[in-house]
C-alpha atoms as a PDB file:
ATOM      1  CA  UNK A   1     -18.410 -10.894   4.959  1.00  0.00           C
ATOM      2  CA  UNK A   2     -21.514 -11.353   2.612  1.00  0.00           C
ATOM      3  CA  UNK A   3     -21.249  -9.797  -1.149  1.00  0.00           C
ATOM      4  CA  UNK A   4     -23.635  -6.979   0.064  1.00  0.00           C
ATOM      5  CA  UNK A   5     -21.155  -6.242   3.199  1.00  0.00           C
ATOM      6  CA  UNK A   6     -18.482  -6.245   0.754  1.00  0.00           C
ATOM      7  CA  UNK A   7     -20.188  -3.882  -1.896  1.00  0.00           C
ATOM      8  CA  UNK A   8     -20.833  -1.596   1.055  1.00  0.00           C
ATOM      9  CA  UNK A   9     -17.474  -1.719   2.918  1.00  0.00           C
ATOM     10  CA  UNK A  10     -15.787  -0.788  -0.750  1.00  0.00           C
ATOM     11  CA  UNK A  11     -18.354   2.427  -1.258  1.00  0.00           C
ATOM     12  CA  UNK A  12     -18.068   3.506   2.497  1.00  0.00           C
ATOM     13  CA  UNK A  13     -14.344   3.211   1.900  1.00  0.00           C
ATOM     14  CA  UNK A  14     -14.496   5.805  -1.342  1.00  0.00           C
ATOM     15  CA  UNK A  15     -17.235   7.862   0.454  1.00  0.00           C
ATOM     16  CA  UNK A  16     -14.656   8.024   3.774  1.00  0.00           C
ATOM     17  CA  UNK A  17     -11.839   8.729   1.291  1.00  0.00           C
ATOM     18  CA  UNK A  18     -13.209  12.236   0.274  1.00  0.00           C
ATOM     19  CA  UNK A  19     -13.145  13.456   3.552  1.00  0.00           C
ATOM     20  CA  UNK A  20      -9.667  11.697   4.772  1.00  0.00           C
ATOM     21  CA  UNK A  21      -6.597  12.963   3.477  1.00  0.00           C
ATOM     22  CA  UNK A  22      -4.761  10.160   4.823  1.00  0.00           C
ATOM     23  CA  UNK A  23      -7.079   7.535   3.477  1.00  0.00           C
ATOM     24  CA  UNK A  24      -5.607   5.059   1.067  1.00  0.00           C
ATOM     25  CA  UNK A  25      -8.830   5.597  -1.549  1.00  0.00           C
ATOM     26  CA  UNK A  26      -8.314   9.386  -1.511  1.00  0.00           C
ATOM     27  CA  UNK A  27      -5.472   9.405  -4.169  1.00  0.00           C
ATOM     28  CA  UNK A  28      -6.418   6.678  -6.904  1.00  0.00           C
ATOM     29  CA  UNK A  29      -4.813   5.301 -10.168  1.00  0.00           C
ATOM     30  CA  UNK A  30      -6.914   6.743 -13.049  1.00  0.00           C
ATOM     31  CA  UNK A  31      -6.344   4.734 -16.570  1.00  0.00           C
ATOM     32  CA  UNK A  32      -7.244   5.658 -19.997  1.00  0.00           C
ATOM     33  CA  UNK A  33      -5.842   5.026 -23.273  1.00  0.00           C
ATOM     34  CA  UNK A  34      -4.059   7.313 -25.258  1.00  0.00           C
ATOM     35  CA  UNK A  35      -3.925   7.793 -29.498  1.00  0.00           C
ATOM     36  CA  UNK A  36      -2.188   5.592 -29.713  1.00  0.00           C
ATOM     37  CA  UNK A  37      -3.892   2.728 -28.123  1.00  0.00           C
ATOM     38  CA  UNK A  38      -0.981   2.522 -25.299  1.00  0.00           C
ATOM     39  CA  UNK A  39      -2.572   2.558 -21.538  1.00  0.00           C
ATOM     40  CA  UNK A  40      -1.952   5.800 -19.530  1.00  0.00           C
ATOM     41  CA  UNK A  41      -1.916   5.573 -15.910  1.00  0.00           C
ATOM     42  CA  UNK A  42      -1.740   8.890 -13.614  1.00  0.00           C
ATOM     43  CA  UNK A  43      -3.132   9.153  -9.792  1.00  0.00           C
ATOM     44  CA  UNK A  44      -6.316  11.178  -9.324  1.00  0.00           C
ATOM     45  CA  UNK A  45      -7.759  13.340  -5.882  1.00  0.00           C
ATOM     46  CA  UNK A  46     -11.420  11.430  -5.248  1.00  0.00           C
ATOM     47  CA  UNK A  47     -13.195  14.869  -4.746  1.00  0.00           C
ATOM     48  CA  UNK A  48     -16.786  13.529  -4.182  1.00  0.00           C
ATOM     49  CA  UNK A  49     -18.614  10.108  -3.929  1.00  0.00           C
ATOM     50  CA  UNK A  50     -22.344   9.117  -4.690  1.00  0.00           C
ATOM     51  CA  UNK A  51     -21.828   5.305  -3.227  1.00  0.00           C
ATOM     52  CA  UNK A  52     -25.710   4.810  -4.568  1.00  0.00           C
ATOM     53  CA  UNK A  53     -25.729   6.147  -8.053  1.00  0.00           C
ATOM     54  CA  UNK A  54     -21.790   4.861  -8.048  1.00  0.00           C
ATOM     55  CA  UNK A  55     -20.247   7.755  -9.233  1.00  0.00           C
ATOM     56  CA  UNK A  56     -16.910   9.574  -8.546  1.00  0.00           C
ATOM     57  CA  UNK A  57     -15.898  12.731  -8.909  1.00  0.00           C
ATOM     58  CA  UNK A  58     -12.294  13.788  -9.891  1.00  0.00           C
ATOM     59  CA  UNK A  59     -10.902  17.442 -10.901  1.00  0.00           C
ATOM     60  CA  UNK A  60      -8.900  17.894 -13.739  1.00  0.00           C
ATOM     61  CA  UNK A  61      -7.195  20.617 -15.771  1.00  0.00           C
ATOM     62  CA  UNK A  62      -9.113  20.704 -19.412  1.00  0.00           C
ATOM     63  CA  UNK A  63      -5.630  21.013 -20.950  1.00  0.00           C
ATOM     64  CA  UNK A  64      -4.291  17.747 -19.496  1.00  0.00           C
ATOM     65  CA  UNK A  65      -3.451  14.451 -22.134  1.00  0.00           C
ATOM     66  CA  UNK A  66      -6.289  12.787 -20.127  1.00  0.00           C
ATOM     67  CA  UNK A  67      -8.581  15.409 -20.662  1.00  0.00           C
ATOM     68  CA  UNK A  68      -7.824  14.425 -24.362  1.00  0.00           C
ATOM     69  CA  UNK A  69      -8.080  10.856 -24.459  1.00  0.00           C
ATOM     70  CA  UNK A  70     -10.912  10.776 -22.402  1.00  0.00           C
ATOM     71  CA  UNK A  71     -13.020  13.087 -25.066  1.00  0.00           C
ATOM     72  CA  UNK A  72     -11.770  10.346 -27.525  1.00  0.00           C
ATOM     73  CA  UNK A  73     -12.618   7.341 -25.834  1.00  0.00           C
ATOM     74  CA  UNK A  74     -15.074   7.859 -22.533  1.00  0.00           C
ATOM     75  CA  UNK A  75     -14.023   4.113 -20.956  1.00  0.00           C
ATOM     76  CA  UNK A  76     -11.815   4.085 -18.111  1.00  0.00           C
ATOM     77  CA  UNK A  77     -10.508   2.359 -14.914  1.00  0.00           C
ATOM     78  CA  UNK A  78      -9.865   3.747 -11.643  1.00  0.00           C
ATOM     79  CA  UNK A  79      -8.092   1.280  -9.037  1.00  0.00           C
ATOM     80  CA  UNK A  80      -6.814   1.774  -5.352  1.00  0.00           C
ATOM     81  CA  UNK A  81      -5.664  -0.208  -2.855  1.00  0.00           C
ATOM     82  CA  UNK A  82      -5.422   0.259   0.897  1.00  0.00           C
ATOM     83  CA  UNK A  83      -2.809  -1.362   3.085  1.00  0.00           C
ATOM     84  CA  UNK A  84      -5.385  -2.401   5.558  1.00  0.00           C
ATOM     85  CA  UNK A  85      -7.112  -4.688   5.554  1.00  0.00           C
ATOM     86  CA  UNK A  86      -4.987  -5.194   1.873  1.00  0.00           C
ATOM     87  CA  UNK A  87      -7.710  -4.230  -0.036  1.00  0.00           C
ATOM     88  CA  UNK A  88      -7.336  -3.808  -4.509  1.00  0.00           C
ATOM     89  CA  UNK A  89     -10.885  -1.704  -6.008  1.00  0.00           C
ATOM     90  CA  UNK A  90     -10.544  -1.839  -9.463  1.00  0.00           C
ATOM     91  CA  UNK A  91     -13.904   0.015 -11.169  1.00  0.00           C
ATOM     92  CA  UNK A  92     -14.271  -0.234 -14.500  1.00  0.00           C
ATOM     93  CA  UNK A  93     -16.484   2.315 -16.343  1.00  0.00           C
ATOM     94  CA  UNK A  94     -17.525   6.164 -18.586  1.00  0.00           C
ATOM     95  CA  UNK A  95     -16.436   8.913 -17.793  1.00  0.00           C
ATOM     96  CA  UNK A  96     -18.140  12.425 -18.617  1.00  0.00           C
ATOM     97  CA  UNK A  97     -16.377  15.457 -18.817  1.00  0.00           C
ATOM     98  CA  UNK A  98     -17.743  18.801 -17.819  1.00  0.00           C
ATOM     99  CA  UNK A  99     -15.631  22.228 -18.740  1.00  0.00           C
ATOM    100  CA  UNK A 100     -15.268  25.310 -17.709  1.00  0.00           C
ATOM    101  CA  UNK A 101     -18.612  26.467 -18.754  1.00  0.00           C
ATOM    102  CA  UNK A 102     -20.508  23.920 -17.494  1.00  0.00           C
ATOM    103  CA  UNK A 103     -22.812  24.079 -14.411  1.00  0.00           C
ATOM    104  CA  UNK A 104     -21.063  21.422 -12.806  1.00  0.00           C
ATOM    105  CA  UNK A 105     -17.712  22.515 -12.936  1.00  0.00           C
ATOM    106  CA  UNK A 106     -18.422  25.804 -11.865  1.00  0.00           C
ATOM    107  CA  UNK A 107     -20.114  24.708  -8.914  1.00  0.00           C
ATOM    108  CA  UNK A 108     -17.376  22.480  -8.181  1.00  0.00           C
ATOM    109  CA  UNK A 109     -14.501  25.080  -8.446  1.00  0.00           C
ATOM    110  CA  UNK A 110     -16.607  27.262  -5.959  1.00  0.00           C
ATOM    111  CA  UNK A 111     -16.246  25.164  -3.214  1.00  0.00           C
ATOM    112  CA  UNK A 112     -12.002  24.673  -4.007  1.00  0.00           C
ATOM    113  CA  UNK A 113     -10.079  26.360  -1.383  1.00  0.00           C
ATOM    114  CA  UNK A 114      -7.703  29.216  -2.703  1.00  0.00           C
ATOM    115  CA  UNK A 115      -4.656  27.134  -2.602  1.00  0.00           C
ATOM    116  CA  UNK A 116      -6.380  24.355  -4.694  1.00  0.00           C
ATOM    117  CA  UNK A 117      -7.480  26.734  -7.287  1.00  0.00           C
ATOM    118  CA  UNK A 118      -4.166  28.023  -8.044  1.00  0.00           C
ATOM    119  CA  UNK A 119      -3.107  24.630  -9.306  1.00  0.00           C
ATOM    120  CA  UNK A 120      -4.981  25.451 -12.549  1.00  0.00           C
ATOM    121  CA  UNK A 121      -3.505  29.217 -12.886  1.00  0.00           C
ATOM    122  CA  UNK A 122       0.371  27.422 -14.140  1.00  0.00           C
ATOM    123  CA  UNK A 123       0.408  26.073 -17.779  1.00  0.00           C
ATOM    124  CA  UNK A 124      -0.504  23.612 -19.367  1.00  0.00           C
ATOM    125  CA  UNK A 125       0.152  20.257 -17.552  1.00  0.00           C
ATOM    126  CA  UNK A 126       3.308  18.376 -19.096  1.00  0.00           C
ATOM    127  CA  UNK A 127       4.389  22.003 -20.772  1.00  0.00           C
ATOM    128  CA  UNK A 128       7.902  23.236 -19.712  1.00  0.00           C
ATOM    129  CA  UNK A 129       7.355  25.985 -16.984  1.00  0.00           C
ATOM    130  CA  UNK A 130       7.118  29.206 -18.532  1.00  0.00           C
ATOM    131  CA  UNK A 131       5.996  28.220 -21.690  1.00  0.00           C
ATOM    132  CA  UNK A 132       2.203  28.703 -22.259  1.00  0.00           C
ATOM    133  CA  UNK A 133       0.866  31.164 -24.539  1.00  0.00           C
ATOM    134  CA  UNK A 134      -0.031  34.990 -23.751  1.00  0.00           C
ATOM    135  CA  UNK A 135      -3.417  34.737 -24.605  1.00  0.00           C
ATOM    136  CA  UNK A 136      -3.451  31.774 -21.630  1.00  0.00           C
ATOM    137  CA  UNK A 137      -1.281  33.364 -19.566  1.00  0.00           C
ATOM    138  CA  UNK A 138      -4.018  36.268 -19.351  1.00  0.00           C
ATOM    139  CA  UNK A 139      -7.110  34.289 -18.343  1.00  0.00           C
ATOM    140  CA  UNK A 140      -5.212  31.424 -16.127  1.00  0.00           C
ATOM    141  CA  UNK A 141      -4.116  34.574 -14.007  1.00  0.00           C
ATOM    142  CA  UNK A 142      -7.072  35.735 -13.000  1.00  0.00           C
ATOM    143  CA  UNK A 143      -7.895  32.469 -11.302  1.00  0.00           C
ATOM    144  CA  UNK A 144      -7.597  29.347 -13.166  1.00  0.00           C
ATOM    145  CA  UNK A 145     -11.118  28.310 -13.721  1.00  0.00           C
ATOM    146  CA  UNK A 146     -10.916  28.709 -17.491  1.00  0.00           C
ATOM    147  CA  UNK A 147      -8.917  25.388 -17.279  1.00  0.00           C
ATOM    148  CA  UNK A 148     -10.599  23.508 -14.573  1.00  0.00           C
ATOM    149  CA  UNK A 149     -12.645  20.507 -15.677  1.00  0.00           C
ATOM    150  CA  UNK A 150     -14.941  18.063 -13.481  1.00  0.00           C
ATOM    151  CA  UNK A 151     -14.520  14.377 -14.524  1.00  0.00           C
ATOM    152  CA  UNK A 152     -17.497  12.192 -13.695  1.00  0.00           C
ATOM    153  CA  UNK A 153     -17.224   8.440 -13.554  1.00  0.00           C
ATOM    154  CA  UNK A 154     -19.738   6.089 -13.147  1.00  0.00           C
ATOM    155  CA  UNK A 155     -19.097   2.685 -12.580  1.00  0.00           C
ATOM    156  CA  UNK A 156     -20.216  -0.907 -14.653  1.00  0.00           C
ATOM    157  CA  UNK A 157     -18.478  -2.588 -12.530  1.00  0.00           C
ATOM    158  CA  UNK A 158     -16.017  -3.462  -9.526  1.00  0.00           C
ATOM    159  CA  UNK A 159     -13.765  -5.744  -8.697  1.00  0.00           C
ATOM    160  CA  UNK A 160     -12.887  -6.351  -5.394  1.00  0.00           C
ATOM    161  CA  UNK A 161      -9.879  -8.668  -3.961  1.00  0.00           C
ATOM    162  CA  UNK A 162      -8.810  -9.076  -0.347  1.00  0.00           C
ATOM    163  CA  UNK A 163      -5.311  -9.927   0.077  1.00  0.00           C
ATOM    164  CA  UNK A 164      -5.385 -12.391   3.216  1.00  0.00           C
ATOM    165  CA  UNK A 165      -2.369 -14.662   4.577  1.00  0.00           C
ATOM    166  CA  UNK A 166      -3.961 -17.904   4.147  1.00  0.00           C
ATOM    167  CA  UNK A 167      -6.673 -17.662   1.125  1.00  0.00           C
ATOM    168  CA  UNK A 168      -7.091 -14.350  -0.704  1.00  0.00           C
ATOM    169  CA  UNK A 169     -10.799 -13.348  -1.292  1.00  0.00           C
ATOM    170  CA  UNK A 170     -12.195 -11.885  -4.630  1.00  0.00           C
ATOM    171  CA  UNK A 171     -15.516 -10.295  -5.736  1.00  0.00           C
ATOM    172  CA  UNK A 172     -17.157  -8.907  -8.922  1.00  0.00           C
ATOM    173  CA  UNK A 173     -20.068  -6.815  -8.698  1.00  0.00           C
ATOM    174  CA  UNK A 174     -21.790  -5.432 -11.628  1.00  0.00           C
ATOM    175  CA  UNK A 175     -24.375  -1.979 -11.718  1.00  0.00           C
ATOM    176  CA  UNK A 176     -26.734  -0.838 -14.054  1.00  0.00           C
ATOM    177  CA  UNK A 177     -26.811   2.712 -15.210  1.00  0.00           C
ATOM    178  CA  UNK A 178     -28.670   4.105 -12.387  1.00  0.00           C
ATOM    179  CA  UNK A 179     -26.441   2.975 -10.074  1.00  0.00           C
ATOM    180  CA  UNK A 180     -28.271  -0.638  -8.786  1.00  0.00           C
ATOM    181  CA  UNK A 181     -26.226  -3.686  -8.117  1.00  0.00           C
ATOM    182  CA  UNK A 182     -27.462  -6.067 -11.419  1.00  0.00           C
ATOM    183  CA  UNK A 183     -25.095  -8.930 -10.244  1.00  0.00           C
ATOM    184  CA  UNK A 184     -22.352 -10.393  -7.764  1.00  0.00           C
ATOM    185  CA  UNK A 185     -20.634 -13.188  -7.048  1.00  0.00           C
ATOM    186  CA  UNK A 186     -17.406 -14.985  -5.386  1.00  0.00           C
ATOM    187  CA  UNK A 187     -14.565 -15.592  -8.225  1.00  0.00           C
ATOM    188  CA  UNK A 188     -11.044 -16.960  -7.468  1.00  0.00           C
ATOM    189  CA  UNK A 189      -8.551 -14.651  -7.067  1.00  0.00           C
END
């Protein structure tokens, strides 16, 4: 494969993933970095892909640590890997966060299914069960969407590495902030 095929198998793999349950991409490993400097690692749902702008969309509850750290400190890395053809994305880039109130985020939460909205009626994430406040308990109930959040990450750059059985392959690509490819190249692996 050419660097272009390769940049374009890895975004038609993350566009695929949104529709595909059982796609490797659709659950991915979503890093940030706590107050403490320490890395925190958690897996995501890829809800939506814009392969040309290079953007991914992940939910999120607004009361969540990484909700937190990423309203700190906006850099991030998302990686996945899928088991065929052994295949590592690791994207580095910002996030942006978009509440409750925000346009985005309520369009987003009204195309959830029922049963994925009630994941945001519980408390807070982390919280022992049964222990969020009254005034929480009041609005979650109702439906959740006072704690639903839309995280929007935009990538600088990916790196892409083929494990093979003879010689593994590796990429780096490299996008502006519009989304176009600025550079590429072959690196070892």
């Amino acid at each position: 494969m050419t660097l272009a095929e390769v940049d374009a198998s890895a975004w038609a793999e993350l566009e695929g993933a949104t529709a595909d349950p059982q796609s490797a991409f659709r659950y991915l490993n979503l890093c940030s970095v706590d107050a403490g400097g320490r890395p925190q690692a958690r897996m995501v749902v890829l809800r939506r892909v814009d392969a040309a702008r290079r953007i991914l969309e992940i939910h999120t509850d607004v009361r969540s640590p990484k909700w937190l750290e990423i309203s700190a400190n906006p850099r991030v890395t998302i990686l996945g890997f899928g088991p065929q053809p052994k295949v590592q994305l690791r994207l580095q880039g910002s996030a942006e966060l978009n509440g409750p109130p925000s346009e985005r985020a309520a369009e987003a939460w009204s195309l959830l299914p029922l049963s994925t909205r009630s994941t945001y009626m519980g408390g807070p994430p982390g919280d022992d069960i049964g222990e969020r406040p009254a005034s929480e308990a009041a609005v979650a109930d109702a439906d959740g969407q006072a704690f639903f959040g839309v995280l929007i990450f935009r990538a600088e750059t990916l790196d892409w590495v083929q494990l093979r059985h003879a010689d593994n392959r590796r990429a780096v690509f490299a996008y502006d902030h519009l989304g176009a490819l600025t550079s590429s190249g072959w690196v070892n692996p």
